[in-house]
Protein backbone atom coordinates (compact mmCIF):
# COMPACT_ATOMS: atom_id res chain seq x y z
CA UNK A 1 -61.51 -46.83 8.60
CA UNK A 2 -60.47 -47.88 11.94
CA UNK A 3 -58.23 -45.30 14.03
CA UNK A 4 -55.13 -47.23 14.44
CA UNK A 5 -54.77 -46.88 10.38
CA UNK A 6 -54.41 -43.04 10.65
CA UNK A 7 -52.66 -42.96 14.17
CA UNK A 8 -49.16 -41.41 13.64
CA UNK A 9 -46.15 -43.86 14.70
CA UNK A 10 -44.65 -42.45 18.02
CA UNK A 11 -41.31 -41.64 17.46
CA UNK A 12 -38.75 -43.64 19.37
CA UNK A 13 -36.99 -42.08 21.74
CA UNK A 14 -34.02 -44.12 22.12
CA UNK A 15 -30.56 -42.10 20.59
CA UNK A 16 -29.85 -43.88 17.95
CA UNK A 17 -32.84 -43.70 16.23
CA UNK A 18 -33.09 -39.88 15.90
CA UNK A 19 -32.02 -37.67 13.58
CA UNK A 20 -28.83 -35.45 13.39
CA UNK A 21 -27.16 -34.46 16.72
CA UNK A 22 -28.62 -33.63 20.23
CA UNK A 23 -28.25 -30.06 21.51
CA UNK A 24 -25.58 -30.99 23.59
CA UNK A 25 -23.65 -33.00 21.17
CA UNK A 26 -24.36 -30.17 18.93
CA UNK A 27 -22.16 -27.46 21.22
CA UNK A 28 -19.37 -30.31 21.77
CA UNK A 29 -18.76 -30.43 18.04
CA UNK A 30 -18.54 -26.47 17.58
CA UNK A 31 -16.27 -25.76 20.23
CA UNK A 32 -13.97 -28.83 19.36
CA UNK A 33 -14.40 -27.38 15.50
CA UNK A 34 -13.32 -24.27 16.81
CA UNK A 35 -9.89 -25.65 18.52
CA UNK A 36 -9.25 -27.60 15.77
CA UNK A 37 -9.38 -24.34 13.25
CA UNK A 38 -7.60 -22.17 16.03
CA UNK A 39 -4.71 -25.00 16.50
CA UNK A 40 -3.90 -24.97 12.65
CA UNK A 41 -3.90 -20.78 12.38
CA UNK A 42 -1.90 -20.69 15.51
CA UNK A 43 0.68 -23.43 14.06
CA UNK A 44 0.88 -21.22 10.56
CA UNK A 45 1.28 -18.02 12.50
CA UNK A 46 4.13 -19.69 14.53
CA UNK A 47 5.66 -20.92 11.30
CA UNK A 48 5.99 -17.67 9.55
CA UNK A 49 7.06 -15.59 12.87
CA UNK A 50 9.52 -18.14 13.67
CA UNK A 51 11.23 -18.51 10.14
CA UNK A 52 14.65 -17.42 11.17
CA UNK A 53 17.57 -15.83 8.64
CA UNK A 54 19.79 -18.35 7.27
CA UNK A 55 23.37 -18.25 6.66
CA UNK A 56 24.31 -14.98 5.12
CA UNK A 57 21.15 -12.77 5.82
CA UNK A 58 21.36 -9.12 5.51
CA UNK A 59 20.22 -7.22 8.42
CA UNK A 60 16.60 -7.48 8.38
CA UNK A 61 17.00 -11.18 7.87
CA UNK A 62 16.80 -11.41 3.92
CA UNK A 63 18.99 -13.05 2.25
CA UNK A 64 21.06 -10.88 -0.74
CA UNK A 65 18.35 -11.24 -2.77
CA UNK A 66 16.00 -9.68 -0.26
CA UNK A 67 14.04 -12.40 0.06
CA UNK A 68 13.29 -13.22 3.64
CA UNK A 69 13.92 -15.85 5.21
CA UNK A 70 10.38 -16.20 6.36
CA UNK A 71 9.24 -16.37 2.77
CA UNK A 72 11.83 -18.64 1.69
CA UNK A 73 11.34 -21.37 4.44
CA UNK A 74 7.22 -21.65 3.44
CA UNK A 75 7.98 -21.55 -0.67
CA UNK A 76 10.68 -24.60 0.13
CA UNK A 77 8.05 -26.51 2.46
CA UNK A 78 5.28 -25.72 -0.48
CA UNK A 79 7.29 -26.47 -3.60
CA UNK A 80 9.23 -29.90 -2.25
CA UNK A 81 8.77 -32.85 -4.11
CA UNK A 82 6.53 -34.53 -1.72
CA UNK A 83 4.48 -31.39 -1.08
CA UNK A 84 0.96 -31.82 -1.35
CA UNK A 85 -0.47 -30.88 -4.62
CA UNK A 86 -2.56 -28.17 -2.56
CA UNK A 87 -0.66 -25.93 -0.54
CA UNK A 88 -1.97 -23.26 2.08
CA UNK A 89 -2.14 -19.76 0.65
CA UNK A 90 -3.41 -17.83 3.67
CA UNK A 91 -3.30 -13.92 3.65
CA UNK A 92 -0.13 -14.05 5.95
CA UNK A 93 1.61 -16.40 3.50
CA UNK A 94 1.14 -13.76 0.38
CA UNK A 95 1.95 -10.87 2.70
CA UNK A 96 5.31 -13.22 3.22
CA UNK A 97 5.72 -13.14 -0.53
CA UNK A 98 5.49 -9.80 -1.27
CA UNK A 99 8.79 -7.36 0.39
CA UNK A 100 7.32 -4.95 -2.12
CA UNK A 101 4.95 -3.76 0.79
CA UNK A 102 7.67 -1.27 1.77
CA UNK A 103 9.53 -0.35 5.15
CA UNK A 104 6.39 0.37 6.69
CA UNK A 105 4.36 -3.05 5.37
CA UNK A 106 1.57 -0.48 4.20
CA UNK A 107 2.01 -0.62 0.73
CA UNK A 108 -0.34 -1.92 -1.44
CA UNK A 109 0.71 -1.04 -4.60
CA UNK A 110 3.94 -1.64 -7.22
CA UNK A 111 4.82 1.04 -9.72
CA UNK A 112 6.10 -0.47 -13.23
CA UNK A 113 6.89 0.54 -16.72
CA UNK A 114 4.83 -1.57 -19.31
CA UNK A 115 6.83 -5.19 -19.95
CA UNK A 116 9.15 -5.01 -17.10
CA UNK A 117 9.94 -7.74 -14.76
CA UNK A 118 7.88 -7.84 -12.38
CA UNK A 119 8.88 -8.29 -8.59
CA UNK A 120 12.13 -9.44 -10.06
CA UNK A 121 14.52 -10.92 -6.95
CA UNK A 122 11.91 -10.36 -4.73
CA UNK A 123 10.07 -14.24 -4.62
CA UNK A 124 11.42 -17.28 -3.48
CA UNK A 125 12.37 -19.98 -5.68
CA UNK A 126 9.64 -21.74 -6.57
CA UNK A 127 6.83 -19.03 -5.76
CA UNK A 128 5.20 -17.01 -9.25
CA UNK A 129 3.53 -13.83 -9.30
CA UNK A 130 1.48 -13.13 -12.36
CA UNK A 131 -1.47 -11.11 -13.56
CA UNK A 132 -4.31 -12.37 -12.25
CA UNK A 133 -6.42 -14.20 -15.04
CA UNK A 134 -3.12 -14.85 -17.00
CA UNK A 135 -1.25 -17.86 -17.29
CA UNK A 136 1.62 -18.04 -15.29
CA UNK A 137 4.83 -17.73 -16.94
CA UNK A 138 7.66 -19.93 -15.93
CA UNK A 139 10.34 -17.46 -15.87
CA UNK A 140 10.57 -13.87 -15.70
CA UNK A 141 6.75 -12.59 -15.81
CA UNK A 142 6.49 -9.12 -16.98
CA UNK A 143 4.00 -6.48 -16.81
CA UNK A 144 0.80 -6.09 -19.07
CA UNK A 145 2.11 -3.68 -22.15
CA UNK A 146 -0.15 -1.15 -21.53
CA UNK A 147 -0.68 1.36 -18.87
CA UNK A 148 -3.55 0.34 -15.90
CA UNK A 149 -3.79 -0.80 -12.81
CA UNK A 150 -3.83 -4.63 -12.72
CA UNK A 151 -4.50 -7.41 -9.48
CA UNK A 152 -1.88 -9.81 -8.91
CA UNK A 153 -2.31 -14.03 -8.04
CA UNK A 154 1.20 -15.94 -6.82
CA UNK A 155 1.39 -19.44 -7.54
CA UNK A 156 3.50 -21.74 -5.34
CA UNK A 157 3.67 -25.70 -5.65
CA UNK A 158 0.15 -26.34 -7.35
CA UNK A 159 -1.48 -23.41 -5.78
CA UNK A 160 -2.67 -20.45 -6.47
CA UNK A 161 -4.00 -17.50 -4.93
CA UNK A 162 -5.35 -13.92 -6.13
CA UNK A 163 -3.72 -11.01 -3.69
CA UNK A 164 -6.75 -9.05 -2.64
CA UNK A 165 -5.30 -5.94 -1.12
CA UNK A 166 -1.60 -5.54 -3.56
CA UNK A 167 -1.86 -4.04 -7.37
CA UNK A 168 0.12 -3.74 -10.12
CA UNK A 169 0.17 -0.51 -11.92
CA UNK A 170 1.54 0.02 -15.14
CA UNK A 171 3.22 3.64 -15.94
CA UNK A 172 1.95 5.60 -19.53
CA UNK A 173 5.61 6.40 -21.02
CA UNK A 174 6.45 9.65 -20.24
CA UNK A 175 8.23 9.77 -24.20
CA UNK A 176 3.67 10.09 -25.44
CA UNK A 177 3.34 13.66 -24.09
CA UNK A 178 2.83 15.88 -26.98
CA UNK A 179 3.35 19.70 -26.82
CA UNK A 180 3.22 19.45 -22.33
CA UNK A 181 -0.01 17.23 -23.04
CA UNK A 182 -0.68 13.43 -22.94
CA UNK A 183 -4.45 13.81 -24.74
CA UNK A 184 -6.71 16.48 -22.96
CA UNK A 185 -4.44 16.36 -19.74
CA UNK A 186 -2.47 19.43 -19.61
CA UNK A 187 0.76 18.53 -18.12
CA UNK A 188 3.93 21.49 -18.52
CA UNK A 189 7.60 21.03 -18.99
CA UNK A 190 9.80 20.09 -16.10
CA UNK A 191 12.46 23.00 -15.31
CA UNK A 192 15.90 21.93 -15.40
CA UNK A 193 17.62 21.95 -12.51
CA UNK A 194 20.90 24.14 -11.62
CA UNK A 195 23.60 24.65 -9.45
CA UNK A 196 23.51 23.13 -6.22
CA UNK A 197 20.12 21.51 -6.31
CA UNK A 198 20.87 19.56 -9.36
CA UNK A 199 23.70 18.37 -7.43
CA UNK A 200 21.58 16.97 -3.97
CA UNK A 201 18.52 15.71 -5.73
CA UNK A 202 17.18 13.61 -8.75
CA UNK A 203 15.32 16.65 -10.68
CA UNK A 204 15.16 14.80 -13.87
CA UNK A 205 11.88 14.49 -15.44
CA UNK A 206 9.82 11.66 -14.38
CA UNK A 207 9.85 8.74 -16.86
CA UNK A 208 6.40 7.77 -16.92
CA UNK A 209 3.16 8.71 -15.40
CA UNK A 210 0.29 6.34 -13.70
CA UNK A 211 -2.81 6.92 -15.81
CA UNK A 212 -5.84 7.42 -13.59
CA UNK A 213 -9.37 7.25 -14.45
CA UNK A 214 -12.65 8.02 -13.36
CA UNK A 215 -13.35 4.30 -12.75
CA UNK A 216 -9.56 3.54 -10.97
CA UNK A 217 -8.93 6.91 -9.14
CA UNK A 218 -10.16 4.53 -5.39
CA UNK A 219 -7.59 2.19 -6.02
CA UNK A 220 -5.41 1.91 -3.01
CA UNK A 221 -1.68 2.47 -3.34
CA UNK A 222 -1.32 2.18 0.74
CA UNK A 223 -3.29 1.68 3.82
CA UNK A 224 -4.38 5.27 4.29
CA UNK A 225 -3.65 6.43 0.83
CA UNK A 226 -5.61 5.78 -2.50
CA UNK A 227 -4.66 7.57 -6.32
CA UNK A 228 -7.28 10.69 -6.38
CA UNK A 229 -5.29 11.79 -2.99
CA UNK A 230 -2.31 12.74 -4.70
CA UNK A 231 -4.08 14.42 -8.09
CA UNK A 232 -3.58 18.17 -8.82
CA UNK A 233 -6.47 20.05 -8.35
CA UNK A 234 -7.19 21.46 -11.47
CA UNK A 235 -8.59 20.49 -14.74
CA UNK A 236 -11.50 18.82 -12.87
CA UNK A 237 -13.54 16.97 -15.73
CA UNK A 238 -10.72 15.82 -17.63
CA UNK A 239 -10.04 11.74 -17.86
CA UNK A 240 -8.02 10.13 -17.29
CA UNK A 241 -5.18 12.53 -15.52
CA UNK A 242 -1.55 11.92 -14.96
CA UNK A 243 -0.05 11.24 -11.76
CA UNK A 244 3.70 11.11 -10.37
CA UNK A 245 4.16 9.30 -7.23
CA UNK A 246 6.75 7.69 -5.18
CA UNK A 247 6.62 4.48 -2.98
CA UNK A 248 9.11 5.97 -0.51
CA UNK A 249 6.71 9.11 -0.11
CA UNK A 250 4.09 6.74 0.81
CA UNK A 251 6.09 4.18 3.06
CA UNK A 252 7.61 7.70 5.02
CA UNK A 253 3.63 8.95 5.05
CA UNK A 254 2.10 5.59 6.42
CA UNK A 255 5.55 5.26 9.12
CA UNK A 256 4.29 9.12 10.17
CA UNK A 257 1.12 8.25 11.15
CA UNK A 258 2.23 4.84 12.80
CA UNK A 259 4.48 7.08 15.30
CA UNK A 260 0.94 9.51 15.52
CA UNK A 261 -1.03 6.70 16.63
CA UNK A 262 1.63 5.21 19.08
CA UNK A 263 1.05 8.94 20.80
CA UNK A 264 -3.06 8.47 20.63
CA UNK A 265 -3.66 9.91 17.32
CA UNK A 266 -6.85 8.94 15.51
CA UNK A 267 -5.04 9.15 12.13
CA UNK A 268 -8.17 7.99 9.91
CA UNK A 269 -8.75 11.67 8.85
CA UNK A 270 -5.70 12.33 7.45
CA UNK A 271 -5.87 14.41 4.30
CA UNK A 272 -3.45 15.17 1.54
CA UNK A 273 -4.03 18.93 0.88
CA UNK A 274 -1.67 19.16 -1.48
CA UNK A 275 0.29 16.03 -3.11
CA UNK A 276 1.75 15.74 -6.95
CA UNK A 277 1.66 18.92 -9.05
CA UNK A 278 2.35 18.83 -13.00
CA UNK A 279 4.67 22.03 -13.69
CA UNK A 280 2.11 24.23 -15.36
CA UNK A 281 0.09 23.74 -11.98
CA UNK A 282 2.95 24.70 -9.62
CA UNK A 283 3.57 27.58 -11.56
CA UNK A 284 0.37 29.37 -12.34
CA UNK A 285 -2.85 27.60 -10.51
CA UNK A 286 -4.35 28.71 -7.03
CA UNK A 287 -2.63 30.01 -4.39
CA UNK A 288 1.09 30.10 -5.92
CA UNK A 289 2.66 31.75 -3.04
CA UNK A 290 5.36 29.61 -1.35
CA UNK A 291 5.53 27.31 -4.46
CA UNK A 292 9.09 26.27 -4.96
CA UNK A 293 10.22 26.52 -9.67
CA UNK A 294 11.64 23.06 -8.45
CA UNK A 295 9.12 22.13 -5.99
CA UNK A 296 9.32 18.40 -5.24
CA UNK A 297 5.55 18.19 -5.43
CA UNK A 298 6.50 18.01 -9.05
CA UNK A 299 8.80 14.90 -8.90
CA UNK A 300 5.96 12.88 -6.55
CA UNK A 301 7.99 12.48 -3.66
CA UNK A 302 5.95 15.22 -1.49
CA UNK A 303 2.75 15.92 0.35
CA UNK A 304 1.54 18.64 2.28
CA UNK A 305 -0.64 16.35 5.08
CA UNK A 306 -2.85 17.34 8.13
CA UNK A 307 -5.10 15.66 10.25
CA UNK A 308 -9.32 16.19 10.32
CA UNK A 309 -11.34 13.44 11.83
CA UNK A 310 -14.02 16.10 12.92
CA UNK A 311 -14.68 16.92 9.12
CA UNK A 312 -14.09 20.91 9.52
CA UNK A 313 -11.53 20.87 6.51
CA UNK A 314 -8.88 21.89 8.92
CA UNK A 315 -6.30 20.57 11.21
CA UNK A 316 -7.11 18.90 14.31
CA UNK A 317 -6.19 19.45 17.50
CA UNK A 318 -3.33 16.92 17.80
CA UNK A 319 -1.60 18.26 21.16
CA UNK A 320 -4.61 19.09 22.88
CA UNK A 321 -3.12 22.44 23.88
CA UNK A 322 -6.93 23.37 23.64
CA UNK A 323 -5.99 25.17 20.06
CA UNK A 324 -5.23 24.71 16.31
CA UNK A 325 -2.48 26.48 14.95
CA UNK A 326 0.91 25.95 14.11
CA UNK A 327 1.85 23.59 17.03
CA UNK A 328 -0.34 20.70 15.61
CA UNK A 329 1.92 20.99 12.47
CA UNK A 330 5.43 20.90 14.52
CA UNK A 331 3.37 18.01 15.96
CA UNK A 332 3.36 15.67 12.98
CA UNK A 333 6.57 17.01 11.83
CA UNK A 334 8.10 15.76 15.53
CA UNK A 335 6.40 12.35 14.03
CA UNK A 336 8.01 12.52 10.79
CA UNK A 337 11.65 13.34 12.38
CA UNK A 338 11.54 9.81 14.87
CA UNK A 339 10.38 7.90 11.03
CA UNK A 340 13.94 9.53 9.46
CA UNK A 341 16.01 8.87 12.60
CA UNK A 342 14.83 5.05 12.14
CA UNK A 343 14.54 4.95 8.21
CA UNK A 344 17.95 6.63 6.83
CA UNK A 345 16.37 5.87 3.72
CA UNK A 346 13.19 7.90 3.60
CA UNK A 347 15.68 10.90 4.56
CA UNK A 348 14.12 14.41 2.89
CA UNK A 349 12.37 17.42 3.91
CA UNK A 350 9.71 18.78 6.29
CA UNK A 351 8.37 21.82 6.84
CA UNK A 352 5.78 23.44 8.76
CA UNK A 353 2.88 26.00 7.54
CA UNK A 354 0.92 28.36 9.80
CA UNK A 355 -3.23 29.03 8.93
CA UNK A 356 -4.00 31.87 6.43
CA UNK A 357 -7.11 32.71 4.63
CA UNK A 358 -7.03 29.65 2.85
CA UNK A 359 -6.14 27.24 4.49
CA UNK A 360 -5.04 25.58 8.27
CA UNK A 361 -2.07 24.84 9.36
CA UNK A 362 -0.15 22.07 7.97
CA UNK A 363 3.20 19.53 7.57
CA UNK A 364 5.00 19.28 4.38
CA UNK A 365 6.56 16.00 4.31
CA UNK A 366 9.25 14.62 1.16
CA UNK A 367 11.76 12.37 0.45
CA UNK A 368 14.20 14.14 -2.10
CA UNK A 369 17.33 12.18 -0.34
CA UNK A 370 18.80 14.57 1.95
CA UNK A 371 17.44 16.90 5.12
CA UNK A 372 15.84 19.86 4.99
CA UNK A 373 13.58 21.79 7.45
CA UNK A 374 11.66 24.66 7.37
């Protein structure tokens, strides 16, 4: 066979008869791609930050319904009539949606009795929140009828969008303990309050308990905070336990180390040494010394914190006097005083603890309603 029959055809050089895109072409089109995707993130961001409160805002720029304005003016953009039939859910729209991430936007968890309303006056017109995997009711969605930590999706327009980083979780009625017990889980009897304390404080006994489990006790509730950080520390093999805990503990926790960090804290060791108790614990497990009969660990609304990002199991350093001791406790309570002089509402008590033989110095921080140091 002659040579010419096997010779391959030179390729042609000429630019439009190759393939795909030349090198150089190649970078114009990813760094105009890149523009194009930083223009429309730049022009959402804009939108949001520049959503200003409308006639009759409260304070804080929500409207009486505390929905803010911000949220309002993308769920009227997303559910008008000539709306797309795809609108954007980005992140920083659903964080929009969702006031329920407290005063210090940390929060990343709601706390509900089974079948209530859920988020009720706190959505735009227009914008649903539902279980994720559920069908989204048209009017007043309500919480699964069973205790558990759930995700949440909002729908808005014809879209819809999971929340990644916000749960719902569903409260075991507090009416199913039997003899101080719900199942294994030894629980107590709350003490009833007298006098003078009865009169500054909610003392009543919680109405329902989060159920945590072996397989939920990671869930987040906050940024820094997740379920097994607030659990007794007794009754180790025993699932699920029972938990009491209060958003406004964690809001005035996360707001803490916010004002930490503004002073060059590395807060990502906090630890929660001590966080809710049930009342047979606060009375007669471990150290009992300097337990309070109405402690507020028992109501969920307190924490005894410190800081340990070198993994020692004690506190930090946090004034770099050169020393731990009580001074890095007066440190984060200094922190916690500047979050109640901002936030009225997180108003409560701190205290500070020196080092014995069991354990470092540390900050009690609550939120029982009214001041109180120590």
């Amino acid at each position: 066979m002659s040579d010419w029959a096997i010779r391959v055809p030179r390729q042609d050089r000429r630019w439009y008869h190759r393939a795909g895109l030349s090198s150089q072409t190649e970078r114009t089109f990813n760094v105009l791609s890149t523009l194009l995707v930083l223009t429309i993130a730049m022009g959402w961001s804009w939108s949001i930050a520049t959503a200003g409160p409308g006639p009759g805002g409260l304070a804080d720029g929500s409207d009486s319904t505390g929905v803010s304005p911000k949220a309002s003016s993308i769920a009227a953009a997303a559910t008008a009539p000539n709306a797309t039939s795809t609108a954007f859910l980005t992140d920083a729209v659903l964080n929009a949606f969702v006031p329920m991430r407290g005063e210090s936007g940390r929060l990343r968890a709601q706390f509900s009795a089974e079948g209530a309303p859920m988020l009720r006056d706190t959505l735009p017109s227009g914008a649903i929140v539902t279980v994720a995997g559920e069908e989204a009711a048209p009017r007043a969605p309500r919480a699964p009828g069973q205790p558990g930590v759930w995700s949440l999706a909002i729908k808005v327009g014809n879209a819809i969008k999971p929340m990644s980083d916000f749960r719902l979780i569903t409260l075991k009625p507090a009416s199913e303990a039997r003899g101080g017990r719900i199942g294994l889980y030894f629980i107590g009897s709350w003490p009833t309050a007298r006098g003078g304390a009865a009169a500054k404080g909610n003392y009543a006994p919680p109405r329902g308990f989060i159920e945590v489990t072996a397989a939920n006790q990671n869930t987040y509730v906050s940024d820094h905070f997740r379920l097994r950080d607030f659990l007794p520390h007794d009754q180790q093999n025993v699932w699920p336990k029972y938990l009491v805990l209060e958003v406004k503990l964690l809001d005035k926790l996360e707001l803490t180390l916010e004002e930490l960090r503004a002073r060059g804290v590395n807060t990502k060791g906090v630890r929660v040494m001590s966080g809710f108790r049930t009342p047979q614990y606060n009375s007669g497990v471990g150290e009992t010394s300097g337990r309070a009969s109405l402690s507020r660990h028992m109501y969920g609304d307190a924490a005894d914190v410190y800081i340990d990002n070198d993994g020692n199991g004690s506190m930090d350093d946090l004034n770099k006097d050169g020393r731990v001791d009580i001074g890095d406790a007066q440190f984060i309570r200094s922190a916690a005083e500047r979050v109640e002089q901002a936030h009225p509402s997180l108003i409560g008590g701190i205290g500070v603890y020196r080092a014995n033989s069991a354990h470092g110095p540390f900050t009690h921080i609550d939120t029982r309603g009214y001041r109180a140091r120590w």
